[in-house]
N, C-alpha and C. Protein backbone atom coordinates (compact mmCIF):
# COMPACT_ATOMS: atom_id res chain seq x y z
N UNK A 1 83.05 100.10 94.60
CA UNK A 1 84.28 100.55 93.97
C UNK A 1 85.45 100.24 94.90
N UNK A 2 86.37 99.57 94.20
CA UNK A 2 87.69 99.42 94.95
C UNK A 2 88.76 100.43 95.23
N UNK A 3 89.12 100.53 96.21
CA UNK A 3 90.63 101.63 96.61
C UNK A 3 91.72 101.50 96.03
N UNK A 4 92.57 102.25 95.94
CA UNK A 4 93.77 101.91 94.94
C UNK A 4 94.75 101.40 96.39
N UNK A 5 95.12 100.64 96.24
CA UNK A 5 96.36 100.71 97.50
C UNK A 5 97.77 101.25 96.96
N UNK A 6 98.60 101.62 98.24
CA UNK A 6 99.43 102.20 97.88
C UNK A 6 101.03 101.80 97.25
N UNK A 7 100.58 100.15 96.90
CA UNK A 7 101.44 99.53 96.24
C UNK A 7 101.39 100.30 94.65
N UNK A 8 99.88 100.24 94.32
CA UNK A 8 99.43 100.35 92.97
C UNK A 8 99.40 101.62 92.93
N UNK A 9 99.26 102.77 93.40
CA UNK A 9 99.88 104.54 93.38
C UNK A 9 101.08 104.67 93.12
N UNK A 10 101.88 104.12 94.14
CA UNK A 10 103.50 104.13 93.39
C UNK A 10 104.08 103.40 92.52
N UNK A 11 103.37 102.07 92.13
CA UNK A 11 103.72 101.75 90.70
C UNK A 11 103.45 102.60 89.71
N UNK A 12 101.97 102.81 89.59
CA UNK A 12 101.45 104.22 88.90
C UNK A 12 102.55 105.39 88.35
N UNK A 13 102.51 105.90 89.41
CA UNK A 13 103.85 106.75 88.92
C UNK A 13 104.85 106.88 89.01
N UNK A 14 105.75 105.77 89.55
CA UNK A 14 107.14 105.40 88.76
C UNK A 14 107.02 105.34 87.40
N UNK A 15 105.72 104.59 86.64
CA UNK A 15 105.93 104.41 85.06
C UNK A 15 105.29 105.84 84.72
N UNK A 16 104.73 106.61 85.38
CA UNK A 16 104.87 108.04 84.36
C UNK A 16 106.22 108.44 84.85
N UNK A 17 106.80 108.83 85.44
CA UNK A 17 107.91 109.32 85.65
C UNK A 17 109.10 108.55 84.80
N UNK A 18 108.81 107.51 84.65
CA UNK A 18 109.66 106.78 83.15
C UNK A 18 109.67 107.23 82.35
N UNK A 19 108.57 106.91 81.78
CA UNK A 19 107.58 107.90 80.91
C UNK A 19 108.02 109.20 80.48
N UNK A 20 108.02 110.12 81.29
CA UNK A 20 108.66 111.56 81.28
C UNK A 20 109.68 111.56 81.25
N UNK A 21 111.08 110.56 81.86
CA UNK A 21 112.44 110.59 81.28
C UNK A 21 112.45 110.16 80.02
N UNK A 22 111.75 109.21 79.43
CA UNK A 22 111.94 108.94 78.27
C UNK A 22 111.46 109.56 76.94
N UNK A 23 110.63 110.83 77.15
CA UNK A 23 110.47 111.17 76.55
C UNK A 23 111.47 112.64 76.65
N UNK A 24 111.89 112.85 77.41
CA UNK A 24 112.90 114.23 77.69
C UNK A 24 114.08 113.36 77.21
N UNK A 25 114.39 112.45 76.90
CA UNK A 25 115.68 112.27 76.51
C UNK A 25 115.79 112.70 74.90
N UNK A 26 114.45 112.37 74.45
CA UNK A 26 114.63 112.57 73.12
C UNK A 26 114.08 113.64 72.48
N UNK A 27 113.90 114.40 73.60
CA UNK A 27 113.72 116.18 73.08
C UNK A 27 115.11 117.18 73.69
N UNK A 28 115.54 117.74 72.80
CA UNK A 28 116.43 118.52 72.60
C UNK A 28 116.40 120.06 72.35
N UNK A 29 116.40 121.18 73.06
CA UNK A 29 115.83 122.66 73.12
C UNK A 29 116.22 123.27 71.90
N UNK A 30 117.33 122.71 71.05
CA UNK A 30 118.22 123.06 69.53
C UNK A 30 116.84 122.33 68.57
N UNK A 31 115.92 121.44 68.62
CA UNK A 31 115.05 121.01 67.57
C UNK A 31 113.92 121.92 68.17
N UNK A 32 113.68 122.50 69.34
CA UNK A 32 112.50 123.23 69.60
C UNK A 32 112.57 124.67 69.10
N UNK A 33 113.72 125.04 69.10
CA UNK A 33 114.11 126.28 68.37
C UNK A 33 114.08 126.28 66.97
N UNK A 34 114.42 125.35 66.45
CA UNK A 34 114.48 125.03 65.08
C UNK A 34 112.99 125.03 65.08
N UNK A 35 112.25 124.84 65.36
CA UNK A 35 110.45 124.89 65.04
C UNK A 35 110.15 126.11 65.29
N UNK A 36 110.79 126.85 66.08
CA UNK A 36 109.82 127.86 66.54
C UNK A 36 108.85 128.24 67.52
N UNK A 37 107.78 129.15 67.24
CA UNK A 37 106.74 129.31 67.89
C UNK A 37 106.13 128.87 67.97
N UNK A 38 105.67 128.36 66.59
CA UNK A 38 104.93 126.47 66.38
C UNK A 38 104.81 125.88 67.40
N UNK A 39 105.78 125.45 68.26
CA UNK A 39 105.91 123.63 69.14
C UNK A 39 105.80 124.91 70.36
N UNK A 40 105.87 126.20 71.06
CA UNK A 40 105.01 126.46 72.29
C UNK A 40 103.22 126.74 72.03
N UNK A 41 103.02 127.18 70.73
CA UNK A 41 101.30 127.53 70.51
C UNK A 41 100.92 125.92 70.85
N UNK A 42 101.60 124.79 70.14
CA UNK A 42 101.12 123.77 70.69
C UNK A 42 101.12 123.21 71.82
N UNK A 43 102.60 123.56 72.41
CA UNK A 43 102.43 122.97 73.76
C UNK A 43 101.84 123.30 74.56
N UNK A 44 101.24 125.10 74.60
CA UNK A 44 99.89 125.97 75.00
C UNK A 44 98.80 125.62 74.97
N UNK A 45 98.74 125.04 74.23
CA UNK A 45 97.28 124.82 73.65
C UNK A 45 96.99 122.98 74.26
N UNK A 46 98.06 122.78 73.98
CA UNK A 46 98.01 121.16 74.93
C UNK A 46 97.58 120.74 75.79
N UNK A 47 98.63 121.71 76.60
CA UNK A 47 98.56 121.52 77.88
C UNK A 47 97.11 122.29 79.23
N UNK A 48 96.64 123.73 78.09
CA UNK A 48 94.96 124.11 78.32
C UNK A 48 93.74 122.79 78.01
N UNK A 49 94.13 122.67 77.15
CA UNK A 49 93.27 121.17 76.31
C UNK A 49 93.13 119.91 77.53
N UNK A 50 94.02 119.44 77.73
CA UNK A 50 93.95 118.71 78.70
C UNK A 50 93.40 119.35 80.27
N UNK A 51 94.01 119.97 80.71
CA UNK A 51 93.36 120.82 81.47
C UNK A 51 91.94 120.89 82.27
N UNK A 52 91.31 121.23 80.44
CA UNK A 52 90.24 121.58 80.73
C UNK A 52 89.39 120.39 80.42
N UNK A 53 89.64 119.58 79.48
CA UNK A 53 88.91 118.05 79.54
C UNK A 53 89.10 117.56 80.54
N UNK A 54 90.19 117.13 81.57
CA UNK A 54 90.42 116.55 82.61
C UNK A 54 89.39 116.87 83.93
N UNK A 55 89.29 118.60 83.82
CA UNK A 55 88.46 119.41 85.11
C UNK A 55 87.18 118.88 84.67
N UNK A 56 86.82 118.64 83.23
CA UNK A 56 84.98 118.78 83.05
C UNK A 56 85.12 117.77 82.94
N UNK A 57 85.46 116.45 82.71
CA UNK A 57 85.12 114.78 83.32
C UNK A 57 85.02 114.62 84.92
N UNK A 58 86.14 115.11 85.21
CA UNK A 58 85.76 115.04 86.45
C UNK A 58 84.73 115.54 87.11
N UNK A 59 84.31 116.49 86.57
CA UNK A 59 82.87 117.72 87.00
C UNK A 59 81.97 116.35 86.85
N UNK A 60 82.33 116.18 85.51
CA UNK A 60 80.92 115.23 85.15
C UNK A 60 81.10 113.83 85.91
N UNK A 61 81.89 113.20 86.31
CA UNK A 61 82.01 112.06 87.12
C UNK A 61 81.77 111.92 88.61
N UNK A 62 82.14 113.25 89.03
CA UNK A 62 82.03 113.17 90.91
C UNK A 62 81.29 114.48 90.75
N UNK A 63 79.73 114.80 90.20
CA UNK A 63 79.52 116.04 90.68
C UNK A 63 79.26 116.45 92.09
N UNK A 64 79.61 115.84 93.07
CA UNK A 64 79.53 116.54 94.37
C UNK A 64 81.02 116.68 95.21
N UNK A 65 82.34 116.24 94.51
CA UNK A 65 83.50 116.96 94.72
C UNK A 65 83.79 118.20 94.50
N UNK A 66 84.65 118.63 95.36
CA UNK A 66 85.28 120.14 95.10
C UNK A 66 86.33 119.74 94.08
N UNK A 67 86.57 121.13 93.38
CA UNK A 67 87.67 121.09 92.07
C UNK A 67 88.08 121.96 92.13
């Protein structure tokens, strides 16, 4: 298995951090209100969701890492 070097880490996430401006530009706290409770049960539930798929792949991929 190859190492990531640290050219390819900070390319990495410069484009999520794009990523995340570009998607905050086009959310607005006046359309999240306008939804409601709706768009936090989801973003709750999202952001557990991932979470917890992310922790149990990894369980299941490196079982002899700490988590």
């Amino acid at each position: 298995m190859r190492s990531r070097s640290a050219v390819h880490v900070a390319l990495v996430g410069a484009a999520v951090l794009l990523l995340l401006f570009e998607v905050g530009l086009d959310l607005s706290v006046r359309d999240l209100v306008e939804v409601g409770s709706s768009s936090l049960l989801v973003a709750v539930i999202g952001t557990a969701a991932s979470l917890t798929i992310g922790t149990a792949t990894a369980a299941v991929l490196t079982p002899g890492a700490p988590i």
